[in-house]
Protein backbone atom coordinates (compact mmCIF):
# COMPACT_ATOMS: atom_id res chain seq x y z
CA UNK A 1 3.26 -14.13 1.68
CA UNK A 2 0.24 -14.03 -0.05
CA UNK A 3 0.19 -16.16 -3.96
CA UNK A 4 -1.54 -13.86 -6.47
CA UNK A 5 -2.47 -15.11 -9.92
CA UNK A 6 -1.63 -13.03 -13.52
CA UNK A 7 -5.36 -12.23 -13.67
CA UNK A 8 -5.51 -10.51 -9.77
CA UNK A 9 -2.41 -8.64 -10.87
CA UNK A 10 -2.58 -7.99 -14.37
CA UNK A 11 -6.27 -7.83 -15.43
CA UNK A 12 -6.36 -4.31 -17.55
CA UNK A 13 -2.72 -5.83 -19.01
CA UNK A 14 -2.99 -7.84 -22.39
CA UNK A 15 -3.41 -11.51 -22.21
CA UNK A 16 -2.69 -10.61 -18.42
CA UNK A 17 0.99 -10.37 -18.84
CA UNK A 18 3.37 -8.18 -16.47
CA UNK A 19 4.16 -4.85 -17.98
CA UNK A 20 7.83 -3.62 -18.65
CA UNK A 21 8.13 -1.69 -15.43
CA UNK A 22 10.75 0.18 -16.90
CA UNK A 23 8.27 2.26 -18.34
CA UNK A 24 7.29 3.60 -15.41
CA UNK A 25 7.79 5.76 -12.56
CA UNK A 26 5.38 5.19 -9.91
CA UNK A 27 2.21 3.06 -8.78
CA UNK A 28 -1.05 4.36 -7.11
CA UNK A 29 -4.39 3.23 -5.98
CA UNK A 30 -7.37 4.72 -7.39
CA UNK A 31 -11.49 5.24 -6.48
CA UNK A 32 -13.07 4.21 -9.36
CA UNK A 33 -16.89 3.86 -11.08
CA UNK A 34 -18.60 3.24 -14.41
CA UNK A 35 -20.97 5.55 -16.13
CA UNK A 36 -22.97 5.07 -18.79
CA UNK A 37 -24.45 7.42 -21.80
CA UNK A 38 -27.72 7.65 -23.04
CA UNK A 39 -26.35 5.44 -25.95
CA UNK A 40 -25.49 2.39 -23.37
CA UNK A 41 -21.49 2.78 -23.64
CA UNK A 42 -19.51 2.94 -20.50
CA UNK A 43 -16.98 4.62 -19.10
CA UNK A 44 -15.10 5.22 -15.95
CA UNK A 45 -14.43 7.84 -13.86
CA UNK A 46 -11.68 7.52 -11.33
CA UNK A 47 -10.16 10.17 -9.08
CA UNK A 48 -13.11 9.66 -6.62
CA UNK A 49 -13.35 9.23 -2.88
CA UNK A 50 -13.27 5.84 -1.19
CA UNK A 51 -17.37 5.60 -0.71
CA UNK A 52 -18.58 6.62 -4.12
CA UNK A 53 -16.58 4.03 -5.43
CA UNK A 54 -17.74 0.92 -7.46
CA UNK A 55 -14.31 -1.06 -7.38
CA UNK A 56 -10.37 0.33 -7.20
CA UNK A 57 -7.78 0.14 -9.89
CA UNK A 58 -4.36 0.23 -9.78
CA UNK A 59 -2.54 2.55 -12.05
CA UNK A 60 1.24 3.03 -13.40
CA UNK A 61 2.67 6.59 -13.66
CA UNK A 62 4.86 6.95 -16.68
CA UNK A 63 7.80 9.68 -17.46
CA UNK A 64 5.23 12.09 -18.74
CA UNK A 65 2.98 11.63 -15.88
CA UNK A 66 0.16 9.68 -17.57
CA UNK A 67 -1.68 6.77 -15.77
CA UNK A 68 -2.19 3.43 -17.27
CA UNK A 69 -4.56 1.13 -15.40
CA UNK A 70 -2.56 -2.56 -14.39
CA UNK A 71 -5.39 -4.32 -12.77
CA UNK A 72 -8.83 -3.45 -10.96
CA UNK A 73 -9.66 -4.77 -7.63
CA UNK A 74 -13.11 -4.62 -6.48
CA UNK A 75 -12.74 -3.96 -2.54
CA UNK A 76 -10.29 -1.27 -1.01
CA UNK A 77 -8.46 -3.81 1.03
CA UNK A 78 -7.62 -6.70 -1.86
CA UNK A 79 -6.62 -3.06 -3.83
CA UNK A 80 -4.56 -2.63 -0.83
CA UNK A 81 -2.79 -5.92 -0.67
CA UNK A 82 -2.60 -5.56 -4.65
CA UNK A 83 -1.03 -2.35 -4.52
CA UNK A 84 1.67 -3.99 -2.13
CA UNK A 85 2.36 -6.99 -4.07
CA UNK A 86 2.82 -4.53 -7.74
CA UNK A 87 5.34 -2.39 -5.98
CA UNK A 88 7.57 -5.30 -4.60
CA UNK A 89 7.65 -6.87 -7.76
CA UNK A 90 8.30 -3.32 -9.69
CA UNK A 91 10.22 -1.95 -7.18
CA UNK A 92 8.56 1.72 -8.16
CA UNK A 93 7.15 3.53 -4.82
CA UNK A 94 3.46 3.25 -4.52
CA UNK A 95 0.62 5.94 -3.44
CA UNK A 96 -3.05 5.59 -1.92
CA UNK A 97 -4.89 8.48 -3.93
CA UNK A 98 -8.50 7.88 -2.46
C-alpha cells in the first residue's frame, strides 16, 4: 500500500485536514489549467481533456451535485493513485472524467 501524506491528499482542504465525507456523494478526477486575465488574476478551468491539461484535481460531489476540489495532483497517474486512495478512505464511488 502506498503512505500518502495530508498535503498529497488534502491540499485544496484547510490546514490540509480530511473533509467530513458525509457531505458527499461521489469522487471524480478532473483535467485541469490556469488562466489568467489581463489584470494578472488566475483562474482555473477544469472539465478539459487529458492533454490540454496543466495538472488534475480531485473533486467531491455533494447532494446538490456541486464539486468541491480535495487536492490537485500534477500528473494523471499520481491523480490516479490519489483518486484510489480518497475513495477507500471515503468509501464514496469514484469517476475518471478526463
Amino acid at each position: 500500500m502506498l503512505n500518502f501524506t495530508d498535503d498529497q491528499l488534502f491540499n485544496c482542504c484547510t490546514a490540509y485536514a480530511e473533509p467530513k465525507w458525509d457531505d458527499f456523494t461521489a469522487l471524480e478526477l478532473g483535467a485541469c489549467r490556469t488562466e489568467f486575465q489581463e489584470n494578472g488574476d488566475g483562474f482555473t478551468i477544469g472539465c478539459l481533456q487529458r492533454d490540454e491539461a496543466e495538472f488534475f484535481t480531485v473533486y467531491a460531489r455533494d447532494r446538490e451535485g456541486l464539486a468541491e476540489a480535495i487536492t490537485d495532483i500534477p500528473k494523471f497517474f499520481g491523480g490516479c493513485l490519489v483518486l484510489a486512495e480518497l475513495a477507500r478512505r471515503s468509501q464514496l464511488p469514484a469517476a475518471i472524467t478526463c
